[in-house]
Structures are given as structure tokens and as C-alpha cells.
PDB file of N, CA and C in Angstrom:
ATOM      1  N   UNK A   1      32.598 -17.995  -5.595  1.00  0.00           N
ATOM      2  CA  UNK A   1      31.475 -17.664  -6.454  1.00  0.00           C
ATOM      3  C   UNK A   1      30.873 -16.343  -6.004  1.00  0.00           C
ATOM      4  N   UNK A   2      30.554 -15.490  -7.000  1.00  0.00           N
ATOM      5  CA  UNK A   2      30.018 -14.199  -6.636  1.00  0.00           C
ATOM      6  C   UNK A   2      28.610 -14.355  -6.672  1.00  0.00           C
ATOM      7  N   UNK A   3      27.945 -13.504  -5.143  1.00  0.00           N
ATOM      8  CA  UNK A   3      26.524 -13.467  -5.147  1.00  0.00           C
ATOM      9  C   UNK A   3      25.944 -12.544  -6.625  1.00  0.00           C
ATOM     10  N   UNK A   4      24.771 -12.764  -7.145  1.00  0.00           N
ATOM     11  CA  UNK A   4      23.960 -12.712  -8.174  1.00  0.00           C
ATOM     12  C   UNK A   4      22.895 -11.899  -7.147  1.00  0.00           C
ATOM     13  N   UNK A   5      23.000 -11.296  -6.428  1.00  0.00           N
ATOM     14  CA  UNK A   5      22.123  -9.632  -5.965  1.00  0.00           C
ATOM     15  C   UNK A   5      22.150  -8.891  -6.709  1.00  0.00           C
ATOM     16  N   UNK A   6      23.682  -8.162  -6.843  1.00  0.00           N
ATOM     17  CA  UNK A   6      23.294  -7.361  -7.551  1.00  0.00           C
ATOM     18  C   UNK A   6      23.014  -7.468  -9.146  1.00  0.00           C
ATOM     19  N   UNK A   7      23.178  -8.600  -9.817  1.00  0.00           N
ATOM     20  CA  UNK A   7      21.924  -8.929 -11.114  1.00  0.00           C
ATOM     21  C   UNK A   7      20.923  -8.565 -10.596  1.00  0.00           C
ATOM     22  N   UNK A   8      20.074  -9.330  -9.770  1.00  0.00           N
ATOM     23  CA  UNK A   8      18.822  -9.223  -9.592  1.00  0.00           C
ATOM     24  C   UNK A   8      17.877  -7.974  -9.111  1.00  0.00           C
ATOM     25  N   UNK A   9      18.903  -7.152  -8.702  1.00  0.00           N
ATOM     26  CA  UNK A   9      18.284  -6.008  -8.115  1.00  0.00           C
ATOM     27  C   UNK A   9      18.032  -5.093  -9.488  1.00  0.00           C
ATOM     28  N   UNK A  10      19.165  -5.224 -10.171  1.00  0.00           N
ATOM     29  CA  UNK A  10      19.197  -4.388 -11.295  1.00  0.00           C
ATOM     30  C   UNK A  10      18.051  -4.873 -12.222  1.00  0.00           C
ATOM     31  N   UNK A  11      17.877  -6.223 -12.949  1.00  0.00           N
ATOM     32  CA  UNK A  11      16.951  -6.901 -13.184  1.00  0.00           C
ATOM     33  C   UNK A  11      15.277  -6.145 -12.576  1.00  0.00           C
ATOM     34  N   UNK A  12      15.329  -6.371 -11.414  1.00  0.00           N
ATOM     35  CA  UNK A  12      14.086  -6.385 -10.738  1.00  0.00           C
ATOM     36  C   UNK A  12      13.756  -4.752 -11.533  1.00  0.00           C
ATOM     37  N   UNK A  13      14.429  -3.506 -10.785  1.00  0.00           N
ATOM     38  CA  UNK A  13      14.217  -2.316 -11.545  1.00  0.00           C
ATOM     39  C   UNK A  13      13.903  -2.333 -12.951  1.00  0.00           C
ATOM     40  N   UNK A  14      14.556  -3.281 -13.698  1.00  0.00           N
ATOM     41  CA  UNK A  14      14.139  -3.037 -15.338  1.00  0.00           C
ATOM     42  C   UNK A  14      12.718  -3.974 -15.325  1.00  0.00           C
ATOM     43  N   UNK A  15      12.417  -4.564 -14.840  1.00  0.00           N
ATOM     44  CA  UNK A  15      11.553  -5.327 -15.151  1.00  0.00           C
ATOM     45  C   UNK A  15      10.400  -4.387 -14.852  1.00  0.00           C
ATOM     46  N   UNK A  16      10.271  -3.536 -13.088  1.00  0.00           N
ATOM     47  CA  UNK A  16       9.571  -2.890 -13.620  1.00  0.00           C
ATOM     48  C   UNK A  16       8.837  -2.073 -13.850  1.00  0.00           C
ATOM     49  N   UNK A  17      10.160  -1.235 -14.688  1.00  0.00           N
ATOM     50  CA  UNK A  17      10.177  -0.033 -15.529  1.00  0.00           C
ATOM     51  C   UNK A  17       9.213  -0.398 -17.027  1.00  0.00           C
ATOM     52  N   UNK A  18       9.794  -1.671 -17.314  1.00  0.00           N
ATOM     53  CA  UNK A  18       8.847  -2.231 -18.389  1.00  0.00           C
ATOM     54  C   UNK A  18       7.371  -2.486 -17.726  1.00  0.00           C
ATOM     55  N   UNK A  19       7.293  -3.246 -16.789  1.00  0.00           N
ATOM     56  CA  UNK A  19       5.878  -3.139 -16.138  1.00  0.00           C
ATOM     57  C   UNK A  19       4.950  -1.895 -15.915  1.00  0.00           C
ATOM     58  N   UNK A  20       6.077  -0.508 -15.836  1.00  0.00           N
ATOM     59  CA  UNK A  20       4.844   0.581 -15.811  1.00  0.00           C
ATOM     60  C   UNK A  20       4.287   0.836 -16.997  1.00  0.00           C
ATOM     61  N   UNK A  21       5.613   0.772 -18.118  1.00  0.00           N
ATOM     62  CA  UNK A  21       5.508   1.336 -19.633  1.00  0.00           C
ATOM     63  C   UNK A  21       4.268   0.549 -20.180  1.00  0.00           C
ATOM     64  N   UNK A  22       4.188  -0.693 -19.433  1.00  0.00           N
ATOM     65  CA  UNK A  22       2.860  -1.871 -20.459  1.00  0.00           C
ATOM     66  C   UNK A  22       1.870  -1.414 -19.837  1.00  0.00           C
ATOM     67  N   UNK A  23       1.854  -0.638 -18.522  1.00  0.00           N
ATOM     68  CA  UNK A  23       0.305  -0.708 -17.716  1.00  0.00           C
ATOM     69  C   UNK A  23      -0.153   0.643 -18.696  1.00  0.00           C
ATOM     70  N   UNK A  24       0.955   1.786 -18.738  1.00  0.00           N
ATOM     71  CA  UNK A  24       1.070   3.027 -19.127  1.00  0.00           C
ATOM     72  C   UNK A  24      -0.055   2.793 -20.494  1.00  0.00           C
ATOM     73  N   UNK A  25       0.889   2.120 -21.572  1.00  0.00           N
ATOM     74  CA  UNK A  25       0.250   1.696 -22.853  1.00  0.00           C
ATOM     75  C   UNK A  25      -1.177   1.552 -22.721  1.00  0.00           C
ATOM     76  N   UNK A  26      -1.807   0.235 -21.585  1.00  0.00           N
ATOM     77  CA  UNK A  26      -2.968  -0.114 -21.526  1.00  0.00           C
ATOM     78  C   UNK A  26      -3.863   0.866 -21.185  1.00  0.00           C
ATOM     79  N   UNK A  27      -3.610   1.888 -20.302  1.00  0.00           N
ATOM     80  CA  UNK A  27      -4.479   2.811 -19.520  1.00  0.00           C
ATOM     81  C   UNK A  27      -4.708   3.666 -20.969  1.00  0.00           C
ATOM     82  N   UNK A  28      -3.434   4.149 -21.710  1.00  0.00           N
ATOM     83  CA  UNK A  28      -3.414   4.871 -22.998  1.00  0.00           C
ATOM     84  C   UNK A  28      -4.284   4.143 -23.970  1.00  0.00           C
ATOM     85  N   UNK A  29      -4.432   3.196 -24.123  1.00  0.00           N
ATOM     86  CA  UNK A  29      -5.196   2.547 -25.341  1.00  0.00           C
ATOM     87  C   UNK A  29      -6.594   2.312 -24.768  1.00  0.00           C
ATOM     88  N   UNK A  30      -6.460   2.138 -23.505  1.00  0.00           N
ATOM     89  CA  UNK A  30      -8.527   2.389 -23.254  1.00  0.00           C
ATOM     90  C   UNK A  30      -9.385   3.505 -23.180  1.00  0.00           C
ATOM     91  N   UNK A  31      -8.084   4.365 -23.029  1.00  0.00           N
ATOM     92  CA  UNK A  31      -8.723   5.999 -22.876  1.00  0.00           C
ATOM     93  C   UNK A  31      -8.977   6.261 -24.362  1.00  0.00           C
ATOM     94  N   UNK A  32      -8.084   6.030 -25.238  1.00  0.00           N
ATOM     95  CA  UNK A  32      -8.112   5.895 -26.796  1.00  0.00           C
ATOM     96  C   UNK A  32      -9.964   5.163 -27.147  1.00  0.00           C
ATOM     97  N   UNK A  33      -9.646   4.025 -26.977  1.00  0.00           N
ATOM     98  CA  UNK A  33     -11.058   3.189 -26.902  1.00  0.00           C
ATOM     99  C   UNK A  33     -11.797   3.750 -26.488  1.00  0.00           C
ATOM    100  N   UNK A  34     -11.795   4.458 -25.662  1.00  0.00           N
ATOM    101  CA  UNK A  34     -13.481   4.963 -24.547  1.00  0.00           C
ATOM    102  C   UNK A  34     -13.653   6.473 -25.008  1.00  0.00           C
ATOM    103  N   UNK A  35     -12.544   6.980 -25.994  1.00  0.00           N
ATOM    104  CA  UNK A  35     -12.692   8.146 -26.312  1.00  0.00           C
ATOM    105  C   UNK A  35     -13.582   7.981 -27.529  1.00  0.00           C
ATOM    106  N   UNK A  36     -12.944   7.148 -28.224  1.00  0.00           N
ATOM    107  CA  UNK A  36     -13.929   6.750 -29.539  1.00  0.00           C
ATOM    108  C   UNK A  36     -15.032   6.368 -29.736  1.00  0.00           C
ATOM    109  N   UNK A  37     -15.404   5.664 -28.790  1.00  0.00           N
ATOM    110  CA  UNK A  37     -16.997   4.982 -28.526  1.00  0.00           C
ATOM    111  C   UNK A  37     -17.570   5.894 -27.007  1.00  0.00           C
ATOM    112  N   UNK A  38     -18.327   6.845 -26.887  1.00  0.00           N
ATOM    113  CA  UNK A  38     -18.540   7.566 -25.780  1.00  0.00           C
ATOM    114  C   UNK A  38     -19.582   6.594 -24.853  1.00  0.00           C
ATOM    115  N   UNK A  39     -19.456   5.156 -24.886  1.00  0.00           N
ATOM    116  CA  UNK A  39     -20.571   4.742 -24.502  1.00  0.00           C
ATOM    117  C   UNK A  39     -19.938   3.551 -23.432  1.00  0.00           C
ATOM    118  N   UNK A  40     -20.610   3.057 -22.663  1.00  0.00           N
ATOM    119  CA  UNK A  40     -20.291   1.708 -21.864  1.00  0.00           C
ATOM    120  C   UNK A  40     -19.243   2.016 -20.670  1.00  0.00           C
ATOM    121  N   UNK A  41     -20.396   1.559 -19.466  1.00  0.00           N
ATOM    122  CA  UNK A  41     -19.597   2.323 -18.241  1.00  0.00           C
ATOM    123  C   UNK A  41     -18.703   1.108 -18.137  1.00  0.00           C
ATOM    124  N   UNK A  42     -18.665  -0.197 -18.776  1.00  0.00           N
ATOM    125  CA  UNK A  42     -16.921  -1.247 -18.434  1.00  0.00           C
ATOM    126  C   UNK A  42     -16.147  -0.129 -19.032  1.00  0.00           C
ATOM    127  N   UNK A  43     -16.042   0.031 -20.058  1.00  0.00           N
ATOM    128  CA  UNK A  43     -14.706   0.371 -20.423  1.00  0.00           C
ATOM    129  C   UNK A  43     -14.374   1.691 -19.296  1.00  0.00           C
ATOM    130  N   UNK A  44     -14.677   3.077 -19.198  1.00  0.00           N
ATOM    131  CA  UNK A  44     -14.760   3.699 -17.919  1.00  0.00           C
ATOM    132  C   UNK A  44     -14.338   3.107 -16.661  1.00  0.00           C
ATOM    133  N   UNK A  45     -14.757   1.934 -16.384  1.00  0.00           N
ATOM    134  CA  UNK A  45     -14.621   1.534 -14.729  1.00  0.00           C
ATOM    135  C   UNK A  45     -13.130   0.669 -14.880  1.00  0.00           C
ATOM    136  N   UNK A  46     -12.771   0.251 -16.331  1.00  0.00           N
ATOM    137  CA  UNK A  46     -11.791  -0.379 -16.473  1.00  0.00           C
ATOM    138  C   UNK A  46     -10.317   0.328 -16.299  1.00  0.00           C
ATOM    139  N   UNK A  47     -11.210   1.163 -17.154  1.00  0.00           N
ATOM    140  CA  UNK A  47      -9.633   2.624 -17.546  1.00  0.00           C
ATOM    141  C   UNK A  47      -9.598   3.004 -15.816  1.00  0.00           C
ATOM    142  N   UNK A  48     -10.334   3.422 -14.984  1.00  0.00           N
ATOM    143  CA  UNK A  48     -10.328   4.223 -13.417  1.00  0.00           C
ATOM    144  C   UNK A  48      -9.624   2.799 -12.999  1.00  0.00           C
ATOM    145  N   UNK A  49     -10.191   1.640 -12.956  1.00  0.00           N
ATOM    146  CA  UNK A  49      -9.002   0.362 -12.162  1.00  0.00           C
ATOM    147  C   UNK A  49      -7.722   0.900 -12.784  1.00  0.00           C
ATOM    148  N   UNK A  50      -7.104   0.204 -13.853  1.00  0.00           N
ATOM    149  CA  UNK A  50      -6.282   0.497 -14.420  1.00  0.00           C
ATOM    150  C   UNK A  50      -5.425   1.543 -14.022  1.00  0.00           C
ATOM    151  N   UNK A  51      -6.017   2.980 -14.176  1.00  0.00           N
ATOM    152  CA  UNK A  51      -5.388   4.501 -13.373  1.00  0.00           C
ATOM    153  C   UNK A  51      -5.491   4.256 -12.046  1.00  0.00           C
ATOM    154  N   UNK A  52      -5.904   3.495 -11.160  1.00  0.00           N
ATOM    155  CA  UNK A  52      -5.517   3.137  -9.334  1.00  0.00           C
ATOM    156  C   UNK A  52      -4.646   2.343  -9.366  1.00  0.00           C
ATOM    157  N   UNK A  53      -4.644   1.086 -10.312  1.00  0.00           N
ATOM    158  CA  UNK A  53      -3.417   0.253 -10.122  1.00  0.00           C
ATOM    159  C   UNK A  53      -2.392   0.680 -10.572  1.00  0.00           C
ATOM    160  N   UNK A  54      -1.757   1.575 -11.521  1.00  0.00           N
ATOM    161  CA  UNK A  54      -0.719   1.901 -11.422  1.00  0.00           C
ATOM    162  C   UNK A  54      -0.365   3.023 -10.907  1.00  0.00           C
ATOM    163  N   UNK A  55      -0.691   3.901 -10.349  1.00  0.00           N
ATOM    164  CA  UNK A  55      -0.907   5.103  -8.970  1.00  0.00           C
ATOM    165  C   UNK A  55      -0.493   4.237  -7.804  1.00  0.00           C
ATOM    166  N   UNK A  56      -0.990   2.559  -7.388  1.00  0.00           N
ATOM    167  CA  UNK A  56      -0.691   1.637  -5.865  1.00  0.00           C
ATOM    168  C   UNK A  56       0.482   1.257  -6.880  1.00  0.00           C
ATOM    169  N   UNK A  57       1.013   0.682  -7.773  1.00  0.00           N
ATOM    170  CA  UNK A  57       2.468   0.395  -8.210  1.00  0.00           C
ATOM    171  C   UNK A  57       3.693   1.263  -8.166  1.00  0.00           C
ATOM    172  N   UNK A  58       3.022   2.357  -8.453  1.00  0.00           N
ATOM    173  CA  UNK A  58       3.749   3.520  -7.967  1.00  0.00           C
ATOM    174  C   UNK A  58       4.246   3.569  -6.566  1.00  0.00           C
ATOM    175  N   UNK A  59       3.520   3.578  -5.835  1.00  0.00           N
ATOM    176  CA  UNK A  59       3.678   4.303  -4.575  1.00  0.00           C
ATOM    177  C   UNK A  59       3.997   3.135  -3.990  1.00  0.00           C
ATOM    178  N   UNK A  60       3.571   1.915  -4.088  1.00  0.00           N
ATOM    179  CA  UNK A  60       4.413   0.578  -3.930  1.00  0.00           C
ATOM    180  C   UNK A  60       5.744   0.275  -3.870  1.00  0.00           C
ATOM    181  N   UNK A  61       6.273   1.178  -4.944  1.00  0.00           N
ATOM    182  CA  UNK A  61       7.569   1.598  -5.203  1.00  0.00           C
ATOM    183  C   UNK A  61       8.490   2.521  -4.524  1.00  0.00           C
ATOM    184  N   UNK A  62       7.526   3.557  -4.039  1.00  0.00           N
ATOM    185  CA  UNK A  62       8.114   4.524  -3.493  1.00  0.00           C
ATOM    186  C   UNK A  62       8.168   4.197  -1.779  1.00  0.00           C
ATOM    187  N   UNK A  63       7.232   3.478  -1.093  1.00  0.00           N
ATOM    188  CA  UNK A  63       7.427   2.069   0.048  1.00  0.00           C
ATOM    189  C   UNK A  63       8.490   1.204  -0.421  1.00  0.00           C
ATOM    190  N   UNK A  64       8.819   0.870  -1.448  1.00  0.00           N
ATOM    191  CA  UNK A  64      10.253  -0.051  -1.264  1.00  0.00           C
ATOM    192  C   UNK A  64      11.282   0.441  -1.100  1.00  0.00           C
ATOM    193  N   UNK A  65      11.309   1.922  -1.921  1.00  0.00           N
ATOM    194  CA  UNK A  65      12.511   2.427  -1.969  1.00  0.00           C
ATOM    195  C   UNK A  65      12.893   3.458  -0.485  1.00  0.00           C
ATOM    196  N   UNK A  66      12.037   3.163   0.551  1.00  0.00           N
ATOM    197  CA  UNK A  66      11.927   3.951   1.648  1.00  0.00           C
ATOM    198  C   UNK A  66      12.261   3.015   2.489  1.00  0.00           C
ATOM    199  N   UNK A  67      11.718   1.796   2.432  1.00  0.00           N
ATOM    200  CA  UNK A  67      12.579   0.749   3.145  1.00  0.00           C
ATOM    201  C   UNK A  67      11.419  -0.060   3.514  1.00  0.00           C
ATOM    202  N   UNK A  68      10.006   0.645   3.555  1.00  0.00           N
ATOM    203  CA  UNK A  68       8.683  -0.358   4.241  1.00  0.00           C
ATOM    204  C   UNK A  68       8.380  -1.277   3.059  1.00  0.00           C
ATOM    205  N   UNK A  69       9.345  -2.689   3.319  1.00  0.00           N
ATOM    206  CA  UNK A  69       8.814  -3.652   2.636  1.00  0.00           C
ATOM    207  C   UNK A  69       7.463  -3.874   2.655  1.00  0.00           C
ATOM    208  N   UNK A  70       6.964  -4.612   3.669  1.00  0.00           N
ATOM    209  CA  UNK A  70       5.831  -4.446   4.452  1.00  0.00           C
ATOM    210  C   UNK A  70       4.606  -4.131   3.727  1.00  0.00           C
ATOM    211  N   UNK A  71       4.688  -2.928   3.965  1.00  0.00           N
ATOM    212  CA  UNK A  71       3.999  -1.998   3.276  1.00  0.00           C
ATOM    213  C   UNK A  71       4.024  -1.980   1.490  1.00  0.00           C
ATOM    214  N   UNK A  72       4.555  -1.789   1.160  1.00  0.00           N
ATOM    215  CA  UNK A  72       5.159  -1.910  -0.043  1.00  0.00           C
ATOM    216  C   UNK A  72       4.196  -2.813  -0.654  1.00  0.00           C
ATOM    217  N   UNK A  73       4.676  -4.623  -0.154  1.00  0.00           N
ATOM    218  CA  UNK A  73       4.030  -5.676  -0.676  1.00  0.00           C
ATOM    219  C   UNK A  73       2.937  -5.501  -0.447  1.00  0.00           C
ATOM    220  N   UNK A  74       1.726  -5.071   0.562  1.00  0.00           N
ATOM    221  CA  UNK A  74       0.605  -4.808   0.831  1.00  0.00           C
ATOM    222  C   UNK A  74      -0.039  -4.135  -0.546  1.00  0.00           C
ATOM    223  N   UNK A  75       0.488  -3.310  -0.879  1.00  0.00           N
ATOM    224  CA  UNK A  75      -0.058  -2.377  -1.750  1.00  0.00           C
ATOM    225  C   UNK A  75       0.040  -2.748  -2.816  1.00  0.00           C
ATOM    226  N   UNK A  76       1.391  -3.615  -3.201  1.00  0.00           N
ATOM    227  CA  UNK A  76       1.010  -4.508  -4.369  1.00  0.00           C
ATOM    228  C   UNK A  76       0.333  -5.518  -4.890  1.00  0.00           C
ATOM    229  N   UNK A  77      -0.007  -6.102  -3.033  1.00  0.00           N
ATOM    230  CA  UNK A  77      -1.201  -7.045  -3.804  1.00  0.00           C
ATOM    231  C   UNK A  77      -2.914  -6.458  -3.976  1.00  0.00           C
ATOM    232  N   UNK A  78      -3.010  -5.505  -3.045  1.00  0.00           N
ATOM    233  CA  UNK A  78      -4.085  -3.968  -3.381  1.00  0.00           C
ATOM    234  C   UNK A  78      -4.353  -3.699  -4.797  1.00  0.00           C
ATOM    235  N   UNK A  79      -3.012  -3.342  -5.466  1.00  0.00           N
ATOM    236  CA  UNK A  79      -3.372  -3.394  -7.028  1.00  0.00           C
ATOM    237  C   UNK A  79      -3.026  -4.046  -7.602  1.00  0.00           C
ATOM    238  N   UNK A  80      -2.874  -5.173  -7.378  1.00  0.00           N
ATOM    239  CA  UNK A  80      -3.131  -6.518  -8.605  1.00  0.00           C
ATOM    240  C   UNK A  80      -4.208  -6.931  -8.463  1.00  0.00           C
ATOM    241  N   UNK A  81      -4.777  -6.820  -7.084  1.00  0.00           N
ATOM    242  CA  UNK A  81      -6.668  -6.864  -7.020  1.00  0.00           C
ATOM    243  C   UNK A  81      -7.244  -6.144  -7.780  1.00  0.00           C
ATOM    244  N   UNK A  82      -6.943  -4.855  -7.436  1.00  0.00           N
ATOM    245  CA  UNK A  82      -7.578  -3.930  -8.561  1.00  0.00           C
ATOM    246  C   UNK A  82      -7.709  -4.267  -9.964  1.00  0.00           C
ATOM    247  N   UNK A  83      -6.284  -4.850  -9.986  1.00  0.00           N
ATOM    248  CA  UNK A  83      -6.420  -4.743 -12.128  1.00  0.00           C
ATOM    249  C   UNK A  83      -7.087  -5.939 -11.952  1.00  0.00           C
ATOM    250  N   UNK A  84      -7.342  -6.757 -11.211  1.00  0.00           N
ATOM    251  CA  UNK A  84      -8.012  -8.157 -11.709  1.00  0.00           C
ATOM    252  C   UNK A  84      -9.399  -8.031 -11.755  1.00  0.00           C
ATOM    253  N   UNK A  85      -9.445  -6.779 -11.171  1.00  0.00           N
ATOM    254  CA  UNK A  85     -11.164  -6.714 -11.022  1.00  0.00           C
ATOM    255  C   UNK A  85     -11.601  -6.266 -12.454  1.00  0.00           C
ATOM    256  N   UNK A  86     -10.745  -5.862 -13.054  1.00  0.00           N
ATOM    257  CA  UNK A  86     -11.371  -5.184 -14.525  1.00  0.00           C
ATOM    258  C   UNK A  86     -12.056  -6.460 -15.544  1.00  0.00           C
TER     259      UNK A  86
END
């Protein structure tokens, strides 16, 4: 039986590539929102979470692909705090 790594690795990358494209969208559609209504510091503090958490997904990424797991996972749970705070 052949190990199913390399599915999953490949997998993991698409998954997420789609995960930046949806955060991408969201950060794009509140800036949209907050452009239209110049008012209400949530939406503002939402869009700035939003733009840190995927800046720590990023670079989360760029710790995996360097080899500091470690590190890496740290920072991902850093910004999933972040977006939860919105």
C-alpha cells in the first residue's frame, strides 16, 4: 500500500491557497464596506484584525516552509486569535 503524504501535502497547499483567497475576499469586502459608510470604528478594527491575520498566515507559512514548525504553529494560533477577536 502506498503512503497518502504525498496527497496530503499537496492537499494541505491547496487548501491553503484557498484559505488566503477567502481571507483576501473578506479583508476586500470590508474595506469595500468601510469605504462606503465612513463611519464605525468595528468595521475599521475588524478590517486591521483581518489585515494582521493574514500578514501571521503568511509568515506562518513562510516558518513552515523554512522548517520552524514550532514556530510556524505558534503564529497560527496568534492569528486565529486575532480573527476571532473581530
Amino acid at each position: 500500500m502506498e503512503s497518502s503524504l504525498p496527497f496530503v501535502l499537496q492537499l494541505r497547499c491547496i487548501c491553503e491557497i484557498i484559505f488566503d483567497i477567502m481571507l483576501s475576499a473578506y479583508i476586500a469586502g470590508l474595506m469595500a464596506h468601510h469605504n462606503e459608510e465612513h463611519e464605525g470604528s468595528n468595521r475599521r478594527r475588524s478590517l486591521e484584525l483581518a489585515e494582521q491575520a493574514l500578514t501571521a498566515f503568511r509568515e506562518a507559512e513562510d516558518r513552515r516552509e523554512a522548517g520552524e514548525i514550532e514556530l510556524a504553529d505558534a503564529t497560527v494560533d496568534q492569528a486565529l486569535f486575532v480573527l476571532q477577536e473581530r
